[in-house]
Protein backbone atom coordinates (compact mmCIF):
# COMPACT_ATOMS: atom_id res chain seq x y z
CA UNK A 1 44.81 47.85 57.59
CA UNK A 2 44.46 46.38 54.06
CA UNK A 3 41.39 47.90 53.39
CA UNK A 4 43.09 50.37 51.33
CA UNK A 5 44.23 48.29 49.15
CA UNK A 6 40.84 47.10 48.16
CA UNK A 7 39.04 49.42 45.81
CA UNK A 8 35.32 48.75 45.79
CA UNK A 9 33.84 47.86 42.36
CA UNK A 10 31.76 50.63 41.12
CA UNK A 11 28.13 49.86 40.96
CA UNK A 12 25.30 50.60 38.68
CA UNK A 13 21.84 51.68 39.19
CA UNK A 14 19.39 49.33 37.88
CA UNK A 15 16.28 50.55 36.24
CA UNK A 16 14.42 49.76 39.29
CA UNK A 17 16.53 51.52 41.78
CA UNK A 18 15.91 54.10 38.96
CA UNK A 19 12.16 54.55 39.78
CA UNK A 20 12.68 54.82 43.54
CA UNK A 21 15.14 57.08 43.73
CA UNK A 22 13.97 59.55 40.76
CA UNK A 23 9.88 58.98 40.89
CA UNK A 24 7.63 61.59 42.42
CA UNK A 25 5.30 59.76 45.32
CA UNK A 26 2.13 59.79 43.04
CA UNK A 27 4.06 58.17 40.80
CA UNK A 28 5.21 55.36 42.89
CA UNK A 29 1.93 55.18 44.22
CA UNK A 30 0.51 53.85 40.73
CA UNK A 31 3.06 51.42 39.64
CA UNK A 32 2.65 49.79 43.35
CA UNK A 33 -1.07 49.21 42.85
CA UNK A 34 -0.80 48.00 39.13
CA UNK A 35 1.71 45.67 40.69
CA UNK A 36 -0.35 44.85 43.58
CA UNK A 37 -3.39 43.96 41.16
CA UNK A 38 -1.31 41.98 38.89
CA UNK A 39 0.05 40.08 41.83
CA UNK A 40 -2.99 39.85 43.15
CA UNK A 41 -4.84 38.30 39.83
CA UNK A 42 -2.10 35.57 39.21
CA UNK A 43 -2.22 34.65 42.49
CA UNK A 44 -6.26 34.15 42.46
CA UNK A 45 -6.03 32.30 38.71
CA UNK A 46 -3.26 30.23 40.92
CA UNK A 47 -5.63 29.23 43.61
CA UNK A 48 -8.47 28.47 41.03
CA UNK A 49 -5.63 26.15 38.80
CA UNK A 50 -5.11 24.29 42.04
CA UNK A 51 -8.65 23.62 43.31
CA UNK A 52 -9.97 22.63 39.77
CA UNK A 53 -6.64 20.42 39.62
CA UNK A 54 -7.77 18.47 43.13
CA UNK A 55 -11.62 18.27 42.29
């Protein structure tokens, strides 16, 4: 009944949203495993900061 009277607020696309929507599949593809790798390294010099912490 009063949805009418509520207007939804316009919303932007964010760079991000950007990529998925306008990237071809290779594309995607390559920025997922540079992310993945990059993940993957800070999460190994993590692990390595912690054990040499507790030795």
């Amino acid at each position: 009944m009063f949805s009418n009277l509520i207007k939804p607020k316009p919303t932007q696309n964010s760079k991000l949203s950007d990529f998925v929507l306008d990237s071809s599949s290779s594309e995607k593809k390559r920025v997922y495993s540079q992310v993945i790798d990059r993940a993957i390294t800070s999460q190994v010099q993590l692990v390595n900061k912690a054990s040499a912490t507790q030795r």
